[in-house]
Protein backbone atom coordinates (compact mmCIF):
# COMPACT_ATOMS: atom_id res chain seq x y z
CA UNK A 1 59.84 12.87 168.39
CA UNK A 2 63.16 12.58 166.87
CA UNK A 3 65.35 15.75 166.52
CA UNK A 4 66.24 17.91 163.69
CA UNK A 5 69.79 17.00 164.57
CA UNK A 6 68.84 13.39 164.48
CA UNK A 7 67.04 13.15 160.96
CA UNK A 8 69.72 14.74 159.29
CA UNK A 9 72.22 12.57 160.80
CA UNK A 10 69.85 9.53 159.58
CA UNK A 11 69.61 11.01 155.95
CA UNK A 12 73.34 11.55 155.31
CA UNK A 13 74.74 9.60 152.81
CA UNK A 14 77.54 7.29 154.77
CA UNK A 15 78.52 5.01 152.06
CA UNK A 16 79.72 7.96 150.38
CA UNK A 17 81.88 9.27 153.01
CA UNK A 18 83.23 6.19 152.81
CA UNK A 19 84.04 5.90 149.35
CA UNK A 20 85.46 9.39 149.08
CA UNK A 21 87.48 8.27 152.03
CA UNK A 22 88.99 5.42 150.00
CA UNK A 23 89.54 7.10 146.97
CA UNK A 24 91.50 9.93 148.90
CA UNK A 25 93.60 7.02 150.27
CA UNK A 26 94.37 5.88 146.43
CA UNK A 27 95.21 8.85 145.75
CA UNK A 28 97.76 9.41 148.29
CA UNK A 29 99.14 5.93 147.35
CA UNK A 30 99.22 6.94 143.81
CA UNK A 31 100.81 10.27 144.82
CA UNK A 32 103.63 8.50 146.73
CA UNK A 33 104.22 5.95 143.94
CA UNK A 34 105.18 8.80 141.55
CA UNK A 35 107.30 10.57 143.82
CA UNK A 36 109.57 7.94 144.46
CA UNK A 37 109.37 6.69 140.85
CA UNK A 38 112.31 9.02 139.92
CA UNK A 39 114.24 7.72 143.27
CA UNK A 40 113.54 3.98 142.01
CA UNK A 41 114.93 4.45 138.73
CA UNK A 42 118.23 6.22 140.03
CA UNK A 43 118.54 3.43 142.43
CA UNK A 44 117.92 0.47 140.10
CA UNK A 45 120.52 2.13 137.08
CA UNK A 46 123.09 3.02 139.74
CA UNK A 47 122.32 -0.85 140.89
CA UNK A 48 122.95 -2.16 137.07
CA UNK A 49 125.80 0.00 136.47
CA UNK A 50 127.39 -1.77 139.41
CA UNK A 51 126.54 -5.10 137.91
CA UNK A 52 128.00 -4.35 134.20
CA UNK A 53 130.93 -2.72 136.19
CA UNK A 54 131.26 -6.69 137.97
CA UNK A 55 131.35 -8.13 134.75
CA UNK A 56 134.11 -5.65 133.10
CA UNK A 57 132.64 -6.01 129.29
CA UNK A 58 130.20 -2.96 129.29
CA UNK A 59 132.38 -0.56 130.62
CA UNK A 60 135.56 -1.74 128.83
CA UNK A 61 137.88 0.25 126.84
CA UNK A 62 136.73 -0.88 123.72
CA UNK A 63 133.11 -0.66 124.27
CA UNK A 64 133.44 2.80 125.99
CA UNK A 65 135.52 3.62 123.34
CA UNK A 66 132.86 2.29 120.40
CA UNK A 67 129.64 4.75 122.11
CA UNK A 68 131.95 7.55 122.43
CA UNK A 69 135.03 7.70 119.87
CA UNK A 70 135.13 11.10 119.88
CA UNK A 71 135.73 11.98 123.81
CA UNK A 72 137.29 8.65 123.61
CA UNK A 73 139.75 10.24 121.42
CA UNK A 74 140.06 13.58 123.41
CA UNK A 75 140.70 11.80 127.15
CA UNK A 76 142.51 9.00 126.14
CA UNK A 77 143.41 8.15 122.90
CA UNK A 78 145.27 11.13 121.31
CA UNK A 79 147.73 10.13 124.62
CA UNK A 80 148.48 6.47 123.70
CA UNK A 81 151.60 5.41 122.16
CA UNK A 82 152.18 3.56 118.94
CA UNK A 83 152.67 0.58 121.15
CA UNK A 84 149.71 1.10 123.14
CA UNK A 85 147.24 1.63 120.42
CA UNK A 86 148.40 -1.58 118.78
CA UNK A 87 147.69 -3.39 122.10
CA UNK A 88 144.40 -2.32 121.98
CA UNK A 89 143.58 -2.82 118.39
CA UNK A 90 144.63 -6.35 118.90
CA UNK A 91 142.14 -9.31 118.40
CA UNK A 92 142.00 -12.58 119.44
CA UNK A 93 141.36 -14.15 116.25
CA UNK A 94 141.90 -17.93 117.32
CA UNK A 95 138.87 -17.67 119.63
CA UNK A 96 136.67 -15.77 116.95
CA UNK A 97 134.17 -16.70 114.67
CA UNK A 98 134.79 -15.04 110.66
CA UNK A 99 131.94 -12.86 111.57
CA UNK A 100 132.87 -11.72 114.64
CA UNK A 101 136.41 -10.88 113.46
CA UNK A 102 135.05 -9.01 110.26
CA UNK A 103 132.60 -6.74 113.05
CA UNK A 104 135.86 -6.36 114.52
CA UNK A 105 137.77 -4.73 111.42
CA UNK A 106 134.37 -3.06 110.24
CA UNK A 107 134.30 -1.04 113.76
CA UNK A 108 137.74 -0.07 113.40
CA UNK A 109 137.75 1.01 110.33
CA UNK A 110 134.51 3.52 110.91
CA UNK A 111 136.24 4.59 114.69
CA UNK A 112 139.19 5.50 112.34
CA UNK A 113 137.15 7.52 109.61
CA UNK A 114 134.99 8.95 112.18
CA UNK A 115 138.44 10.60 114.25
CA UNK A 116 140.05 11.25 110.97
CA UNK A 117 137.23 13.54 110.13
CA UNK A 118 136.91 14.96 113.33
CA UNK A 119 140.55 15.61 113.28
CA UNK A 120 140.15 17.36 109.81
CA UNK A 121 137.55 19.63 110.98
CA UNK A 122 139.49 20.81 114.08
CA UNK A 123 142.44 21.34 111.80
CA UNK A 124 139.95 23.45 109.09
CA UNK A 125 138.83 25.36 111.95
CA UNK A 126 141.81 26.36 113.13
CA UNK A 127 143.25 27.44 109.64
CA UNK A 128 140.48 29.55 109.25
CA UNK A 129 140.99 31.15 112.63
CA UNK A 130 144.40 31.89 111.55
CA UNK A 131 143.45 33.48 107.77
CA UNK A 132 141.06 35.78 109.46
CA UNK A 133 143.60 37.07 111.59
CA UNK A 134 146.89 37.40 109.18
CA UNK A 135 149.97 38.52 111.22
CA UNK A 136 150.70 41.94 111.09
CA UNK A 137 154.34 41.53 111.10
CA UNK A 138 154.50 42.49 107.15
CA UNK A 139 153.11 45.93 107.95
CA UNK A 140 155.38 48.96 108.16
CA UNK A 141 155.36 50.80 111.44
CA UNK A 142 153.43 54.24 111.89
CA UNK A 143 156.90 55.59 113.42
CA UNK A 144 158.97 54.23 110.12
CA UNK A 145 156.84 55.78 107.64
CA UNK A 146 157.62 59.57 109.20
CA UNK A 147 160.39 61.39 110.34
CA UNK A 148 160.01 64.52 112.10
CA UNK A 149 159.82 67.14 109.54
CA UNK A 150 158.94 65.10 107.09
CA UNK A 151 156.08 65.19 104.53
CA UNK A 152 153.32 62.93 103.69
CA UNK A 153 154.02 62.16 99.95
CA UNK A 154 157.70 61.09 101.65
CA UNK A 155 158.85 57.75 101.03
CA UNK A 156 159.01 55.23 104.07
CA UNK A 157 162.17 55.35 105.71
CA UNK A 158 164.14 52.47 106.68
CA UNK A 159 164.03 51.22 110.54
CA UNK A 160 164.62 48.14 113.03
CA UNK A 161 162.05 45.39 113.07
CA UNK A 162 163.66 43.88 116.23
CA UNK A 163 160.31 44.63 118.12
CA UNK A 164 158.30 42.14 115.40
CA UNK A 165 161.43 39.84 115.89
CA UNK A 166 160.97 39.21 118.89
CA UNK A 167 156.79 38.85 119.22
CA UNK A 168 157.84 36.06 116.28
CA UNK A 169 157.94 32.52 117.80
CA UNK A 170 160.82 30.73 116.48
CA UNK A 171 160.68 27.51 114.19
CA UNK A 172 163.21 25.77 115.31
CA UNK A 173 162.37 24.41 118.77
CA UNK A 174 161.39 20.80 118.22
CA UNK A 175 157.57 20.33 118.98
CA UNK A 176 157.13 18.20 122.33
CA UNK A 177 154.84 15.20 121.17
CA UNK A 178 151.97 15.24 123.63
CA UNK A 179 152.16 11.29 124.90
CA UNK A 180 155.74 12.35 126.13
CA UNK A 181 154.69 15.68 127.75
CA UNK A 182 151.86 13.72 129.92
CA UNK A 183 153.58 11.10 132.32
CA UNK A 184 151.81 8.38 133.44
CA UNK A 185 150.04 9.74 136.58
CA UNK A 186 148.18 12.52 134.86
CA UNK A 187 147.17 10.11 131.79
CA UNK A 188 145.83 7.45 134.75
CA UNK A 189 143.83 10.85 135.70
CA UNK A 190 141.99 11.32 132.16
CA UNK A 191 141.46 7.82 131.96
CA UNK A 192 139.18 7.80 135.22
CA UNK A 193 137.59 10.95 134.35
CA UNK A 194 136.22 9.40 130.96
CA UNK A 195 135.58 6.80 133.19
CA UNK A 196 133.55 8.56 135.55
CA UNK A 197 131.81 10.61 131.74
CA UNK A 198 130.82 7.60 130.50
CA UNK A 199 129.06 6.29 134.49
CA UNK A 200 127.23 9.55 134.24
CA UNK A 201 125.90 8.91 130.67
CA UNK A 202 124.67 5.77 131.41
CA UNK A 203 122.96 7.32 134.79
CA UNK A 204 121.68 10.08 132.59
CA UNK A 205 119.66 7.40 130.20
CA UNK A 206 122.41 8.51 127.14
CA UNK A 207 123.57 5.53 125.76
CA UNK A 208 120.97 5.16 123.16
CA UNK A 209 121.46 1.21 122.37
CA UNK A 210 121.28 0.43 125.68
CA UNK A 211 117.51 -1.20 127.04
CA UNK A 212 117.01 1.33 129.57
CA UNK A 213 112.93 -0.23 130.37
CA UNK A 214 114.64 -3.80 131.18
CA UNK A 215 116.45 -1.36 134.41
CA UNK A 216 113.76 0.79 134.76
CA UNK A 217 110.86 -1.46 135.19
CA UNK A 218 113.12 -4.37 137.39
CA UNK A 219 112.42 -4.48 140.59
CA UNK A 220 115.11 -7.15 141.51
CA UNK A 221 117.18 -4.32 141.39
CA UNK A 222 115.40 -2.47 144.15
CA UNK A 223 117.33 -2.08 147.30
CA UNK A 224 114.45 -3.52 150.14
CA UNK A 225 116.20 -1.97 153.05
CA UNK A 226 116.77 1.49 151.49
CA UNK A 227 112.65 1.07 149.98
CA UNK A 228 111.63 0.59 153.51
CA UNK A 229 113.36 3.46 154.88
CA UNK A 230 112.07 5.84 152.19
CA UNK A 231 108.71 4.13 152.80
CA UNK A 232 109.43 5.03 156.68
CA UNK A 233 110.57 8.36 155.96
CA UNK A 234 107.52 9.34 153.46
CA UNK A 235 105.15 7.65 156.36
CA UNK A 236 106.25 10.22 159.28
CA UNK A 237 106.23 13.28 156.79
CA UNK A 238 103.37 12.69 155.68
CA UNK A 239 101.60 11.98 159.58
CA UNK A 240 103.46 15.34 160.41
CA UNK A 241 101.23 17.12 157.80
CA UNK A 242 98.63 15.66 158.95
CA UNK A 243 98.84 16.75 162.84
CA UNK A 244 99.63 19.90 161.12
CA UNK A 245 95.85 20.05 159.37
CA UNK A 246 94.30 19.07 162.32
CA UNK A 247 95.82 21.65 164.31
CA UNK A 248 95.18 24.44 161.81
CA UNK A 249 91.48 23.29 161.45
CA UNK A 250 90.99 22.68 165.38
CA UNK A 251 92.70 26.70 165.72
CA UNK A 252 89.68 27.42 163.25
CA UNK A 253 86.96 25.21 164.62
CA UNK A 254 87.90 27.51 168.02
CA UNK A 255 87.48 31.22 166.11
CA UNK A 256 84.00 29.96 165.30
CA UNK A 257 82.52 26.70 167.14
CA UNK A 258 78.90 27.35 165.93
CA UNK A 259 77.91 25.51 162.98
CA UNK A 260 74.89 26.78 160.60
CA UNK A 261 72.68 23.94 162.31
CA UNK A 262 74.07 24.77 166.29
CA UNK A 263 72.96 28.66 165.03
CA UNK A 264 69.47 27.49 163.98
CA UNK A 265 68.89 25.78 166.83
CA UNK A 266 69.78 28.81 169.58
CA UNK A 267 67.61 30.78 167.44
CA UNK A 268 64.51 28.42 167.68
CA UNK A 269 65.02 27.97 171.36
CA UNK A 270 65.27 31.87 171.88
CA UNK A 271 61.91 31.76 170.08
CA UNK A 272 60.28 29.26 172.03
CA UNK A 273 61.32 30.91 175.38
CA UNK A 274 60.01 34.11 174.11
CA UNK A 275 56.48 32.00 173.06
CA UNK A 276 56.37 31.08 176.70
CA UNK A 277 56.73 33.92 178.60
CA UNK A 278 54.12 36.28 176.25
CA UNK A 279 52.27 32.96 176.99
């Protein structure tokens, strides 16, 4: 006669454990797939910005300067020389089709409306800075309206202003223009950190005409040997955890060995014994 043990062994549903076995694996497949799927785009833009660096258009002056005019402006431009900027501004025109010369003038002109306004509303600003704080150099001095003894009806009584003189900046010193004041080291300096502004935009998905999918979703940008070291890496954490569960649940199968079934059983044998000796 088979035991209860036995039967219930024969009556478990095996197919199941082995479909909830297989899902679990999907699951932790799934699990590592979206963990790495923030890595894999970092990798594969960093791996396309290198590219469009390679090929110098992209990440030229002009184009920088079209998707960001204004911190174009701030880094670089405002620094340039009349010389410089007309350098820049020039087009090939004998290489050019009519349309692409009249994008050409049509871009300039809006960059050049675009920091003209900009440069108006920094100049507003700062004139309205300057009305709510009027100078106080007009105002007569507490200690020249008294004299000791005096009264308060008195009139205000002449005194030196050579204090105010002297907080008063003068307006004759000739104003240093700023492409001067910079020499060429410390403009080389601005010009990599816009550099290095616009490299993080384009890492940080901000350049809003740019396809950002066609990167994201390419996997001939994937780096194989870095993939199968992250792959390796992810692999041993993950067997780690595992000997970790099995220790914790072997520490727990140890506090208490006995099952519900190994407890029935000990009971039904202490009752048969104690059948067989009243017997």
């Amino acid at each position: 006669m088979p035991s209860i043990r036995t039967e219930l062994a024969v009556k478990e549903p095996i197919k199941s454990d082995e479909s909830l076995e297989e899902m679990c694996l999907l699951l932790e497949d799934f699990r590592r797939k979206l963990s790495t799927r923030a890595v894999s785009i970092k990798n594969r833009r960093y791996h396309a910005m290198q590219q469009l660096l390679d090929k110098g258009e992209y990440f030229s002056e002009h184009e920088m300067m079209q998707r960001a005019p204004d911190l174009y402006q701030e880094l670089v431009g405002q620094y340039l020389s009349e010389a410089e900027k007309k350098a820049r501004d020039s087009y090939d025109v004998r290489n050019t089709s009519f349309s692409g010369i009249l994008m050409h003038t049509l871009e300039k002109k809006q960059r050049d409306e675009l920091l003209e306004e900009t440069q108006q509303e920094g100049e507003q600003s700062v004139q309205v800075i300057s009305e709510s704080n009027p100078p106080a150099d007009c105002e007569v001095p507490v200690a020249c309206r008294k004299q000791w003894g005096g009264f308060e009806d008195d009139e205000p009584v002449a005194c030196s202003t050579s204090r105010n003189a002297e907080v008063r900046a003068p307006t004759n010193i000739t104003k240093i223009s700023t492409p001067e004041f910079y020499n060429p080291g410390e403009r080389e300096l601005l010009r990599n950190e816009f550099l290095s502004m616009m490299k993080e935009r384009f890492l940080g998905g901000e350049d809003k005409d740019f396809d950002y999918t066609a990167v994201d979703d390419n996997t001939l940008l994937d780096d194989l040997k870095q993939i199968e070291q992250d792959e390796e890496d992810a692999y041993f954490e993950d067997s780690e955890d595992e000997e970790e569960m099995e220790e914790h649940a072997a520490d727990e199968n140890a506090v208490s060995s006995e099952d519900d079934l190994d407890i029935y059983m000990r009971h039904l044998s202490n009752h048969h014994s104690l059948q067989n000796s009243h017997g």
